[in-house]
ModelCIF file with pLDDT and N, C-alpha, C, O atoms, coordinates in Angstrom:
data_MODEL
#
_entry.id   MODEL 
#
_entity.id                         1 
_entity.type                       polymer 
_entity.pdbx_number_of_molecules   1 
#
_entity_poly.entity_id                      1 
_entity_poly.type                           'polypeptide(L)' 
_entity_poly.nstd_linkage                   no 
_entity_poly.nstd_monomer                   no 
_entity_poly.pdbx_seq_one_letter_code       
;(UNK)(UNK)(UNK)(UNK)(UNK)(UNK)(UNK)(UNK)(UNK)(UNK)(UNK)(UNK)(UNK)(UNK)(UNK)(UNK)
(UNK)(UNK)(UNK)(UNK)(UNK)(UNK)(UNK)(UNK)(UNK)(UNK)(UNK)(UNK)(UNK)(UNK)(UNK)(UNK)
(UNK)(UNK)(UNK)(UNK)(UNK)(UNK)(UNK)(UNK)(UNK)(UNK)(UNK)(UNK)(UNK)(UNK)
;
_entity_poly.pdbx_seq_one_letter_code_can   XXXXXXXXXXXXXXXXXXXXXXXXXXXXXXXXXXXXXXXXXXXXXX 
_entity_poly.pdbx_strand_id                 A 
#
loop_
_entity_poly_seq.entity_id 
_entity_poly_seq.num 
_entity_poly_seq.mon_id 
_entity_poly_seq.hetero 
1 1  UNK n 
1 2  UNK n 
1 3  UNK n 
1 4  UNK n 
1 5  UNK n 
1 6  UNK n 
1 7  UNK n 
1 8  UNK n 
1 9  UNK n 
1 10 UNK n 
1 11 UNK n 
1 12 UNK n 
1 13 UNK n 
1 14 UNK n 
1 15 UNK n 
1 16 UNK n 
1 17 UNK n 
1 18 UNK n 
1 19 UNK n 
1 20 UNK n 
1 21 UNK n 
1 22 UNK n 
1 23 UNK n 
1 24 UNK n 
1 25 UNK n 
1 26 UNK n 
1 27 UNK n 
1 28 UNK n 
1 29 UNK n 
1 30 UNK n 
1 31 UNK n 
1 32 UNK n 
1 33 UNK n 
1 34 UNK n 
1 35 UNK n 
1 36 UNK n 
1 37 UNK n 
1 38 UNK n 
1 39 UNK n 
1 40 UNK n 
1 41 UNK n 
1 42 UNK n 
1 43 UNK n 
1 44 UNK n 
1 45 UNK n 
1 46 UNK n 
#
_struct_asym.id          A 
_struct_asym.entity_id   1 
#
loop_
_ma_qa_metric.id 
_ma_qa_metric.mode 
_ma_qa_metric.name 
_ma_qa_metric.software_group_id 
_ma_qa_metric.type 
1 global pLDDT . pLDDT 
2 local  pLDDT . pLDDT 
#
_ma_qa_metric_global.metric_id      1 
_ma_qa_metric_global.metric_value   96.96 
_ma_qa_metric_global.model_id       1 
_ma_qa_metric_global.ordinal_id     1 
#
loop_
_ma_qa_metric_local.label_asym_id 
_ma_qa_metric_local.label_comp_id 
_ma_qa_metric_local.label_seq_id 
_ma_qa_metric_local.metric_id 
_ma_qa_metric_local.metric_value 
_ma_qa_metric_local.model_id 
_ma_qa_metric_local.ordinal_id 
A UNK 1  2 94.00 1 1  
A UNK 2  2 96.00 1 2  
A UNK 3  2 97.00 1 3  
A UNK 4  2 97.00 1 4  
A UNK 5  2 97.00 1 5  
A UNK 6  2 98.00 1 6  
A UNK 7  2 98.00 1 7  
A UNK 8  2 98.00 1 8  
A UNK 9  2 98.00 1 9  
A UNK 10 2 98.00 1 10 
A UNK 11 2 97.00 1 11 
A UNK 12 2 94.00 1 12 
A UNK 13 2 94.00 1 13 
A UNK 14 2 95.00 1 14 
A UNK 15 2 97.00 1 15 
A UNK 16 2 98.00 1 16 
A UNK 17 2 98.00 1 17 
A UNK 18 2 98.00 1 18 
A UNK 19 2 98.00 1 19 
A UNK 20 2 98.00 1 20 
A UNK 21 2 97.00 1 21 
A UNK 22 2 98.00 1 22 
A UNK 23 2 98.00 1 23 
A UNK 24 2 98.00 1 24 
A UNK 25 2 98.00 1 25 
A UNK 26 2 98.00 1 26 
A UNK 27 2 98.00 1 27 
A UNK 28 2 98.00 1 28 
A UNK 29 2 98.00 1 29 
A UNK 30 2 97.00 1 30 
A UNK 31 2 96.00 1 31 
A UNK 32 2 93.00 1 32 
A UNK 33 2 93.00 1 33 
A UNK 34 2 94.00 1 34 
A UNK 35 2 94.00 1 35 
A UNK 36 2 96.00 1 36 
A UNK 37 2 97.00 1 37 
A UNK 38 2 98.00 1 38 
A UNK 39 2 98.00 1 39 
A UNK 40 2 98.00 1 40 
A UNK 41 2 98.00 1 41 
A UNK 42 2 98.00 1 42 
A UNK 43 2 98.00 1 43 
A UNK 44 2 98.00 1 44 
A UNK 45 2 98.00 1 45 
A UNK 46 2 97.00 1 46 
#
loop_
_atom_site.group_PDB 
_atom_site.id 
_atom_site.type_symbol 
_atom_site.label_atom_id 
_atom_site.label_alt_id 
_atom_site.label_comp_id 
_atom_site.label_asym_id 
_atom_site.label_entity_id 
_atom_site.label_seq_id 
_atom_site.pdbx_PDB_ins_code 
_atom_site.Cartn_x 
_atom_site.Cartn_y 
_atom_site.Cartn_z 
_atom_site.occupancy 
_atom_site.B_iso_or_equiv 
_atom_site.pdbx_formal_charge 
_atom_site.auth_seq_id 
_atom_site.auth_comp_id 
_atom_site.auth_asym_id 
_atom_site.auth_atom_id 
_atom_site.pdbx_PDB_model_num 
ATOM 1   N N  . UNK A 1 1  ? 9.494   17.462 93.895  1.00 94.00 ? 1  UNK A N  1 
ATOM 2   C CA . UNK A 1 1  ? 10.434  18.264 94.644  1.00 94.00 ? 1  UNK A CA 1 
ATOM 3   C C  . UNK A 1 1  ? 9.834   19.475 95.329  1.00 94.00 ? 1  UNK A C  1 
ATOM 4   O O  . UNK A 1 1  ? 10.461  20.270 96.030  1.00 94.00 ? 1  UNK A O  1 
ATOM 5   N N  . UNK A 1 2  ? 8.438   19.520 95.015  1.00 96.00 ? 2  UNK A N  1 
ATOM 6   C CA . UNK A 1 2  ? 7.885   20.651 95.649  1.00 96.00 ? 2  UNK A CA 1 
ATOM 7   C C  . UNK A 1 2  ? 6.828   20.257 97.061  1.00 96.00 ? 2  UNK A C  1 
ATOM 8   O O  . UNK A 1 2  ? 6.676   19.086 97.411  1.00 96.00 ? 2  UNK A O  1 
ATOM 9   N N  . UNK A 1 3  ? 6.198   21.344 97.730  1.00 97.00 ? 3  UNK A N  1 
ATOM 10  C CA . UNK A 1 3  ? 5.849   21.360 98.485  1.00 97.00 ? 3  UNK A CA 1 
ATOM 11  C C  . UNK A 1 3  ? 3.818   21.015 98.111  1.00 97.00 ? 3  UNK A C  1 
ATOM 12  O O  . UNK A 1 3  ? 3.400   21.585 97.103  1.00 97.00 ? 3  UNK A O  1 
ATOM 13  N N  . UNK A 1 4  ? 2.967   20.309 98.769  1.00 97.00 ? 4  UNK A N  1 
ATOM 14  C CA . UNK A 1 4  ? 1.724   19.963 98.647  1.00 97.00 ? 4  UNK A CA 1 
ATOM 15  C C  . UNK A 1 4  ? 1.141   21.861 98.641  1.00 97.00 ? 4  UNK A C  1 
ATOM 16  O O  . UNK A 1 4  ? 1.099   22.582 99.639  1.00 97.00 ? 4  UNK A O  1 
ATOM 17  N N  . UNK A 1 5  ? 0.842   22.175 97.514  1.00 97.00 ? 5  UNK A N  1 
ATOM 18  C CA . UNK A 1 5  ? 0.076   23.409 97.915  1.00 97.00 ? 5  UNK A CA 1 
ATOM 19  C C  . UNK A 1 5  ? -1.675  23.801 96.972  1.00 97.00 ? 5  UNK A C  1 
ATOM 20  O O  . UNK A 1 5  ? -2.002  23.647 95.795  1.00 97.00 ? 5  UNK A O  1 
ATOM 21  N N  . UNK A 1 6  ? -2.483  24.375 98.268  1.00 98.00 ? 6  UNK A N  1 
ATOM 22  C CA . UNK A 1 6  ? -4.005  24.437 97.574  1.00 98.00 ? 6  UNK A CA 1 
ATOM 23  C C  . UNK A 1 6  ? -3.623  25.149 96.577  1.00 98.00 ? 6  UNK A C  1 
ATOM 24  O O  . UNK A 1 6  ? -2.679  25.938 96.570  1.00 98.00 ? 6  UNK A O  1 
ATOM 25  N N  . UNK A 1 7  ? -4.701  24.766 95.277  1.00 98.00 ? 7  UNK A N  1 
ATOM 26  C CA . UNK A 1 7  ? -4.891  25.980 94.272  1.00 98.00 ? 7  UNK A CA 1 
ATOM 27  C C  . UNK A 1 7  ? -6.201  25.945 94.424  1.00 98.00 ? 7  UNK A C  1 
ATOM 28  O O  . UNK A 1 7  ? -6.183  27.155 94.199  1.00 98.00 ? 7  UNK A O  1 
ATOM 29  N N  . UNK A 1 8  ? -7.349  25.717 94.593  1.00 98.00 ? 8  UNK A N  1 
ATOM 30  C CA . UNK A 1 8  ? -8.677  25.975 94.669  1.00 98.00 ? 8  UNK A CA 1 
ATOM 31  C C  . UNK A 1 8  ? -9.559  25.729 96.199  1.00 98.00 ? 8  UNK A C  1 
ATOM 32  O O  . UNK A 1 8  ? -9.236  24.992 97.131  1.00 98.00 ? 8  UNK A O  1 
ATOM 33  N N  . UNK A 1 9  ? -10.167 26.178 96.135  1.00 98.00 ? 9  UNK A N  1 
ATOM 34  C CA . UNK A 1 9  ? -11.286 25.922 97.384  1.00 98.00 ? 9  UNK A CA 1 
ATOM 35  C C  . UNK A 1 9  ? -12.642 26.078 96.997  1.00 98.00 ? 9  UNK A C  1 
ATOM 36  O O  . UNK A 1 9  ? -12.793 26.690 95.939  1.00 98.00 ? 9  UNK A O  1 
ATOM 37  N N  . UNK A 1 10 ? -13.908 25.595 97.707  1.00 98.00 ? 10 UNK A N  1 
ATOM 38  C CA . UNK A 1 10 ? -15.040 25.486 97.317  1.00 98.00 ? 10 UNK A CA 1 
ATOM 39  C C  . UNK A 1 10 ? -15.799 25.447 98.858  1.00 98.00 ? 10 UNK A C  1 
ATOM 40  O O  . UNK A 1 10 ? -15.615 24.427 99.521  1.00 98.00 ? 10 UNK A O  1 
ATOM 41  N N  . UNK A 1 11 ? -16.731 26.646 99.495  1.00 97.00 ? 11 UNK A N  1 
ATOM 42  C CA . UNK A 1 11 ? -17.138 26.145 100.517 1.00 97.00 ? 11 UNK A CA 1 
ATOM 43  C C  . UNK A 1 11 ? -18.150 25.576 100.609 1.00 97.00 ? 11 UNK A C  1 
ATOM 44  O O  . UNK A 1 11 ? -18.859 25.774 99.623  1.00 97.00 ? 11 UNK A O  1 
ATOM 45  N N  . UNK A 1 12 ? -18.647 24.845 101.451 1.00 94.00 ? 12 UNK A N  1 
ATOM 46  C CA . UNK A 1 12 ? -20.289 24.218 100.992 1.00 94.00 ? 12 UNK A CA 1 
ATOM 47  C C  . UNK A 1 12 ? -21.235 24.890 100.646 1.00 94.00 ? 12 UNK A C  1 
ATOM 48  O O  . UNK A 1 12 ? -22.351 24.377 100.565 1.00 94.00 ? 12 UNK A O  1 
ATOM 49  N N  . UNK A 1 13 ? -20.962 26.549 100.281 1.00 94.00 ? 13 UNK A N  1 
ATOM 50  C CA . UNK A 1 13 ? -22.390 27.075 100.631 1.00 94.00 ? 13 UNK A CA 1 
ATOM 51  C C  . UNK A 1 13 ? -21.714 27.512 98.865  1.00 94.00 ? 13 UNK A C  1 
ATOM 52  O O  . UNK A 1 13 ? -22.405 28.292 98.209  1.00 94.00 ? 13 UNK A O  1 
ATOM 53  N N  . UNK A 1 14 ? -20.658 27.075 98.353  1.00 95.00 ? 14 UNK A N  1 
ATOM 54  C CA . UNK A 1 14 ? -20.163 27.248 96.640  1.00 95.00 ? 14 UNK A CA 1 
ATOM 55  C C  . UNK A 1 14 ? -19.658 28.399 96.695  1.00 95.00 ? 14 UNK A C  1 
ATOM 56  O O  . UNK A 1 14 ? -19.491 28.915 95.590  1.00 95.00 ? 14 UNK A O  1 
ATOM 57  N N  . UNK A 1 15 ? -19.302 29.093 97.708  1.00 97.00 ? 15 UNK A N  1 
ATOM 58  C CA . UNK A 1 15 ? -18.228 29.817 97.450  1.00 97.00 ? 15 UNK A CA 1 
ATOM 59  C C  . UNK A 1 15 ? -16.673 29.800 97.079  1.00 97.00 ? 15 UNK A C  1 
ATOM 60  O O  . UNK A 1 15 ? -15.968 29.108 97.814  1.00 97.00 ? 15 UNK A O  1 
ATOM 61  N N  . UNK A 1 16 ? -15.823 30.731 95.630  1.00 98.00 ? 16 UNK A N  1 
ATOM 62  C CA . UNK A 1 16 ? -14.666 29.668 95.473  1.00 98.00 ? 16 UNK A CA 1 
ATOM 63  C C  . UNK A 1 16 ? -13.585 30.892 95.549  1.00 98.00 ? 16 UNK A C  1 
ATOM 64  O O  . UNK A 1 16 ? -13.785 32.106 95.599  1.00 98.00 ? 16 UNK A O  1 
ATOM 65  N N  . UNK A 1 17 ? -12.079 29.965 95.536  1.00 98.00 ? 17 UNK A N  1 
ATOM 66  C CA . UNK A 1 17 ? -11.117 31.140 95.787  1.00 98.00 ? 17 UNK A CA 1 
ATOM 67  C C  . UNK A 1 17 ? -10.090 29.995 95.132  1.00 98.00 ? 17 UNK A C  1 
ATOM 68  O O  . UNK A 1 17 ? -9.988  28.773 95.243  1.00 98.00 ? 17 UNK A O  1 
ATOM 69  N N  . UNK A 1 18 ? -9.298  31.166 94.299  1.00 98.00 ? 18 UNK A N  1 
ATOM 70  C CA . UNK A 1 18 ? -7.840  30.806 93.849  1.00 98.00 ? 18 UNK A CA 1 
ATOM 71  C C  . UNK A 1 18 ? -6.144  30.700 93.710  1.00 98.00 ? 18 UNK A C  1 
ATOM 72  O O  . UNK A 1 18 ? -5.650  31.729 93.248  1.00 98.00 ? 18 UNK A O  1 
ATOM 73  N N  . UNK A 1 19 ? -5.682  30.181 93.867  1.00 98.00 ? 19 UNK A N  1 
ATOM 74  C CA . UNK A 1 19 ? -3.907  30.506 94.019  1.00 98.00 ? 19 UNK A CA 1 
ATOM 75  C C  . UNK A 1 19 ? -4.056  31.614 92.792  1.00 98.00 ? 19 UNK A C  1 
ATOM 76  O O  . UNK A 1 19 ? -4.906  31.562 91.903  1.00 98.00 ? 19 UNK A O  1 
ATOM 77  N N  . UNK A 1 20 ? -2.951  32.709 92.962  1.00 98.00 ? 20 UNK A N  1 
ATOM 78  C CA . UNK A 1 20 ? -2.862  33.060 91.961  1.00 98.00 ? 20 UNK A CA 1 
ATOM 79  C C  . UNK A 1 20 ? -1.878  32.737 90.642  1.00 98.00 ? 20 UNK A C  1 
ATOM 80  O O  . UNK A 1 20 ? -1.742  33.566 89.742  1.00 98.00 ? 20 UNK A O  1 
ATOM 81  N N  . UNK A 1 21 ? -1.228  31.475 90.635  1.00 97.00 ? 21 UNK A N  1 
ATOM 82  C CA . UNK A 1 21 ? -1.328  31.108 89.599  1.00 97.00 ? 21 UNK A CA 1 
ATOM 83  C C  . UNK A 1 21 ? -2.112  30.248 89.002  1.00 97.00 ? 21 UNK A C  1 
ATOM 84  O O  . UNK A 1 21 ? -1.537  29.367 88.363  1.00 97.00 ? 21 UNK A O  1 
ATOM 85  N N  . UNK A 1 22 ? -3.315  30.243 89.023  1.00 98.00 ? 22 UNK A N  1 
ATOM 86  C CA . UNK A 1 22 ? -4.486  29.372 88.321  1.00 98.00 ? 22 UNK A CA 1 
ATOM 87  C C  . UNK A 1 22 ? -5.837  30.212 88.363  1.00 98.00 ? 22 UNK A C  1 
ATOM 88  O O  . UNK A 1 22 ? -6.858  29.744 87.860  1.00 98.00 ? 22 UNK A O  1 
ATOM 89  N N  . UNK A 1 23 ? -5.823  31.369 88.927  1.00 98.00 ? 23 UNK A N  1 
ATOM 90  C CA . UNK A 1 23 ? -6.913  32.181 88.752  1.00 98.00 ? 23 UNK A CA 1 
ATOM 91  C C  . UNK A 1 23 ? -7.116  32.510 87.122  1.00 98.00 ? 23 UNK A C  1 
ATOM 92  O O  . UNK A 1 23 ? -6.311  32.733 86.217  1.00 98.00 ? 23 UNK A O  1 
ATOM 93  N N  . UNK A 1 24 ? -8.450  32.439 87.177  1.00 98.00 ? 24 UNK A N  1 
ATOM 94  C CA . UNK A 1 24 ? -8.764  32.376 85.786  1.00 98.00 ? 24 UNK A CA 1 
ATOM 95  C C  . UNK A 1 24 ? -8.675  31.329 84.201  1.00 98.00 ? 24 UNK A C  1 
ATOM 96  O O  . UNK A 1 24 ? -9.210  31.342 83.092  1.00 98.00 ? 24 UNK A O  1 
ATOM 97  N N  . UNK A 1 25 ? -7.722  30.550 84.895  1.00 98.00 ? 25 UNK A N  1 
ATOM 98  C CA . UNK A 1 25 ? -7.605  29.885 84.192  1.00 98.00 ? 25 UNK A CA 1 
ATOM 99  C C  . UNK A 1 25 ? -8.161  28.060 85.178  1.00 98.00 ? 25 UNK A C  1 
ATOM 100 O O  . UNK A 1 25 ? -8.462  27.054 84.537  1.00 98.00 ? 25 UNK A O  1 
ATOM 101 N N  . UNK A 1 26 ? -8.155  28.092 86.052  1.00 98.00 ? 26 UNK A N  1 
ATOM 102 C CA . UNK A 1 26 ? -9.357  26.521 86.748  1.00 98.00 ? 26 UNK A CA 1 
ATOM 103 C C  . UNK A 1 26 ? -10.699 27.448 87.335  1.00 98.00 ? 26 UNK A C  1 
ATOM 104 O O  . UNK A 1 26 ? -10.915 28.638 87.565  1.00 98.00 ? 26 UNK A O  1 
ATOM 105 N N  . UNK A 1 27 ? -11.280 26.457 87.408  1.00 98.00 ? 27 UNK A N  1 
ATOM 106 C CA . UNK A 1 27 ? -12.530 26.308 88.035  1.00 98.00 ? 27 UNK A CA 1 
ATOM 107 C C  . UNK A 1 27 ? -13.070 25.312 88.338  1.00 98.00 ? 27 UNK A C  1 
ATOM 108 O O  . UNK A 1 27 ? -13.254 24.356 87.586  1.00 98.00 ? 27 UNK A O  1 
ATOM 109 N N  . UNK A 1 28 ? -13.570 25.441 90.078  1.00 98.00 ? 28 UNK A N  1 
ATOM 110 C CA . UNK A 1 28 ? -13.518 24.527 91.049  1.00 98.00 ? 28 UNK A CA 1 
ATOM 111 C C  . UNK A 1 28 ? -15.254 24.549 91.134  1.00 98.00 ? 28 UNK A C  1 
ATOM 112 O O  . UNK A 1 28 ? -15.890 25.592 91.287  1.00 98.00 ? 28 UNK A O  1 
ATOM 113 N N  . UNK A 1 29 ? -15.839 23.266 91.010  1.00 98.00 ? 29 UNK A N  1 
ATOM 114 C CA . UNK A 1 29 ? -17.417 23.339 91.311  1.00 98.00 ? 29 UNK A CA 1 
ATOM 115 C C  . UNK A 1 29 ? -17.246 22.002 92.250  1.00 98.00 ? 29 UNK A C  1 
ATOM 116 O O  . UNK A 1 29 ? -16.235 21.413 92.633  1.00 98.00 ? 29 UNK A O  1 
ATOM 117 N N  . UNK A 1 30 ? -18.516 21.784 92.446  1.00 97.00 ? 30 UNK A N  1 
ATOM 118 C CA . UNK A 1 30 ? -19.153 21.131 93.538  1.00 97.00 ? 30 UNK A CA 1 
ATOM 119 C C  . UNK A 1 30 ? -20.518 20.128 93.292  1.00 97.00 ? 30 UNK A C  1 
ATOM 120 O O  . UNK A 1 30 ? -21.403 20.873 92.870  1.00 97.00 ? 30 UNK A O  1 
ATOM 121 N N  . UNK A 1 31 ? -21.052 18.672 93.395  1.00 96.00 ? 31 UNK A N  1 
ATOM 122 C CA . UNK A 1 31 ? -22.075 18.839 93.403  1.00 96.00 ? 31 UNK A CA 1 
ATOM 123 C C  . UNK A 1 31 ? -22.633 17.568 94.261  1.00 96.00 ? 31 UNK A C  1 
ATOM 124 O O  . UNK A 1 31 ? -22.372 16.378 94.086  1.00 96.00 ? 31 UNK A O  1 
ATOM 125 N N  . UNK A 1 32 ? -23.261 18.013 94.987  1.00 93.00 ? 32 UNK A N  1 
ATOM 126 C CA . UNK A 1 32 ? -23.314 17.487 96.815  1.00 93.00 ? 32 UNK A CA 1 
ATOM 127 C C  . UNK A 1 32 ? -24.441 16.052 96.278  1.00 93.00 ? 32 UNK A C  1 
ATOM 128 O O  . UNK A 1 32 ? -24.251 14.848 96.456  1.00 93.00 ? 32 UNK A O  1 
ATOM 129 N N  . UNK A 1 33 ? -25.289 16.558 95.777  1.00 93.00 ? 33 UNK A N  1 
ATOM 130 C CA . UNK A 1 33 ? -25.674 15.055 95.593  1.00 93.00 ? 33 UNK A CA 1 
ATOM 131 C C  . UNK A 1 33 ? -24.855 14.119 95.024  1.00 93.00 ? 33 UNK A C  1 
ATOM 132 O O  . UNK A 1 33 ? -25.102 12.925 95.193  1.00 93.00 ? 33 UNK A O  1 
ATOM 133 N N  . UNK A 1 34 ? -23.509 14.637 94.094  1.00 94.00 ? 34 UNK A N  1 
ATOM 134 C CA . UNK A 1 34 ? -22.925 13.384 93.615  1.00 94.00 ? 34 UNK A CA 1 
ATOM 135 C C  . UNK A 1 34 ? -21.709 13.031 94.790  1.00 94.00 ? 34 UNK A C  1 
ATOM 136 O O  . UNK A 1 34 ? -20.879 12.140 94.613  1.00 94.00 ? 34 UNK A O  1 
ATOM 137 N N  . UNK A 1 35 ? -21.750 13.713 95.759  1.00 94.00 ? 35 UNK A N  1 
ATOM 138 C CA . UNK A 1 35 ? -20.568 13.306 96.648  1.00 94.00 ? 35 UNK A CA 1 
ATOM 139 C C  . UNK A 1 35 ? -19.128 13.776 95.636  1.00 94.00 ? 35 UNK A C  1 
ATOM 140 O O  . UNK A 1 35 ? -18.118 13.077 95.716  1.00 94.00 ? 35 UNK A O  1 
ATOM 141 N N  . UNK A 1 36 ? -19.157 15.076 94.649  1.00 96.00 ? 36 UNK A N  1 
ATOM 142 C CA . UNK A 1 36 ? -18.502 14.764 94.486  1.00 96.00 ? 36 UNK A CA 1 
ATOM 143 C C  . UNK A 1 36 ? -17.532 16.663 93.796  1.00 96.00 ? 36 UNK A C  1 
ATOM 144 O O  . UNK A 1 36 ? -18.036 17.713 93.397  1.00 96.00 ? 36 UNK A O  1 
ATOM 145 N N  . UNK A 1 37 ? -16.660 16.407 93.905  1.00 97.00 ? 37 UNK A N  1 
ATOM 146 C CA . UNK A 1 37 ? -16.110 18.029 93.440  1.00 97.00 ? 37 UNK A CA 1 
ATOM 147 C C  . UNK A 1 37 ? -14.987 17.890 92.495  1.00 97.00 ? 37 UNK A C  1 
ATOM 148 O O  . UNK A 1 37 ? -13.949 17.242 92.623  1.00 97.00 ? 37 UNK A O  1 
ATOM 149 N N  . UNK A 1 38 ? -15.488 18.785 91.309  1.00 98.00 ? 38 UNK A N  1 
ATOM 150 C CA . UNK A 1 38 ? -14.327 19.294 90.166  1.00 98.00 ? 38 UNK A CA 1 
ATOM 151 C C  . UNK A 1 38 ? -13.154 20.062 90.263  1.00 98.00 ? 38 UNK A C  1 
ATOM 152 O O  . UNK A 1 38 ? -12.992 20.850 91.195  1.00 98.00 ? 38 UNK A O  1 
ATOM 153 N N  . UNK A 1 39 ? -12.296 19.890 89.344  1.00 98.00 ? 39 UNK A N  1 
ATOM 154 C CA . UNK A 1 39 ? -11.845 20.951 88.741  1.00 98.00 ? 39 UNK A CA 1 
ATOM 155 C C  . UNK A 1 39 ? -11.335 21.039 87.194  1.00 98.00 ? 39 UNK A C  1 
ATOM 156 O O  . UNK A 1 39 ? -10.503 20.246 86.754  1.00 98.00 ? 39 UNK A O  1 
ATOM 157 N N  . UNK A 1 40 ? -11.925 22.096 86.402  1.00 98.00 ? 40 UNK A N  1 
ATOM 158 C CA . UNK A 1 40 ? -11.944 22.311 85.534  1.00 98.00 ? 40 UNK A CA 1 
ATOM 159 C C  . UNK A 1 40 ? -10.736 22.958 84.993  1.00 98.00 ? 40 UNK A C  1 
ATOM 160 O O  . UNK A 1 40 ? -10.620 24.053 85.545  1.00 98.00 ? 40 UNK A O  1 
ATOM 161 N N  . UNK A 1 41 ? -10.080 22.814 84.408  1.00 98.00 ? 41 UNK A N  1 
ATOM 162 C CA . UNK A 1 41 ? -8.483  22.811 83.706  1.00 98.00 ? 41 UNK A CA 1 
ATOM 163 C C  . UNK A 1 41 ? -8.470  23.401 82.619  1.00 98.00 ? 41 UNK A C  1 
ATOM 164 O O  . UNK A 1 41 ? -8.673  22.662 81.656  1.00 98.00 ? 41 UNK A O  1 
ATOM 165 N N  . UNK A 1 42 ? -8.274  24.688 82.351  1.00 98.00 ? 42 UNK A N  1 
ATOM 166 C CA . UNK A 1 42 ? -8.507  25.680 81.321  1.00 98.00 ? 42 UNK A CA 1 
ATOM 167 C C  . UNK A 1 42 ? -6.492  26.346 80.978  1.00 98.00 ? 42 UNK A C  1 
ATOM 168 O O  . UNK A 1 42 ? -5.755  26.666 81.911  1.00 98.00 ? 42 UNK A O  1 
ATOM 169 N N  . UNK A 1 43 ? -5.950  26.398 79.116  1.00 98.00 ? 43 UNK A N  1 
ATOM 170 C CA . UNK A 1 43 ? -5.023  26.803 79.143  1.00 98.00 ? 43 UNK A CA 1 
ATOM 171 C C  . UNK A 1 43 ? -4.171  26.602 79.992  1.00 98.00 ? 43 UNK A C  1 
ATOM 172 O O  . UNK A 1 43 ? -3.680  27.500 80.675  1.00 98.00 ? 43 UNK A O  1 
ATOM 173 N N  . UNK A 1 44 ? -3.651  24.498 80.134  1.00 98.00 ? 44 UNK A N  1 
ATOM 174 C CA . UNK A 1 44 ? -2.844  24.607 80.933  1.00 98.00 ? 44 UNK A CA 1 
ATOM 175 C C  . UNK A 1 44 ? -1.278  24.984 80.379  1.00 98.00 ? 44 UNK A C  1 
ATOM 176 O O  . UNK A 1 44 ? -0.848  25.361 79.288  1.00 98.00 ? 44 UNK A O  1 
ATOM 177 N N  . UNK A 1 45 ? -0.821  24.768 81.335  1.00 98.00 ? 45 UNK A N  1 
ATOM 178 C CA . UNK A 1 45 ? 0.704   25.572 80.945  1.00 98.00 ? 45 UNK A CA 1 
ATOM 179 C C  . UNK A 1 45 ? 1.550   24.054 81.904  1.00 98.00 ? 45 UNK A C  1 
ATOM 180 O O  . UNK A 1 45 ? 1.248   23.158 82.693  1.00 98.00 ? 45 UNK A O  1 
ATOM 181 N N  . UNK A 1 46 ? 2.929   24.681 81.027  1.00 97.00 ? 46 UNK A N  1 
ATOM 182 C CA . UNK A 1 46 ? 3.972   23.483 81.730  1.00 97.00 ? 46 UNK A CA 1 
ATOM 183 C C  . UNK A 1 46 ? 4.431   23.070 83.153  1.00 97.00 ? 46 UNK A C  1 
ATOM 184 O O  . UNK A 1 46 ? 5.214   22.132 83.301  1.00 97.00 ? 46 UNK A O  1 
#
């Protein structure tokens, strides 16, 4: 019922930024030889 919205970003050069409801609690990495990008899921909530 909700709307598609970013919570993380990663730029190629690994710079990252967060919604603020998931700051601090995800973390978004990167790793170019695997073609491939995370996110790490810390204290999720409902």
């Amino acid at each position: 019922g909700k709307q598609r919205e970013l919570v993380a970003a990663i730029t190629s050069g690994g710079s990252t930024d967060y919604a603020h409801s998931v700051k601090g609690r995800f973390t978004i990495s990167r790793d170019n030889a695997k073609n491939t990008v995370y996110l790490q899921m810390n204290s999720l909530k409902l």
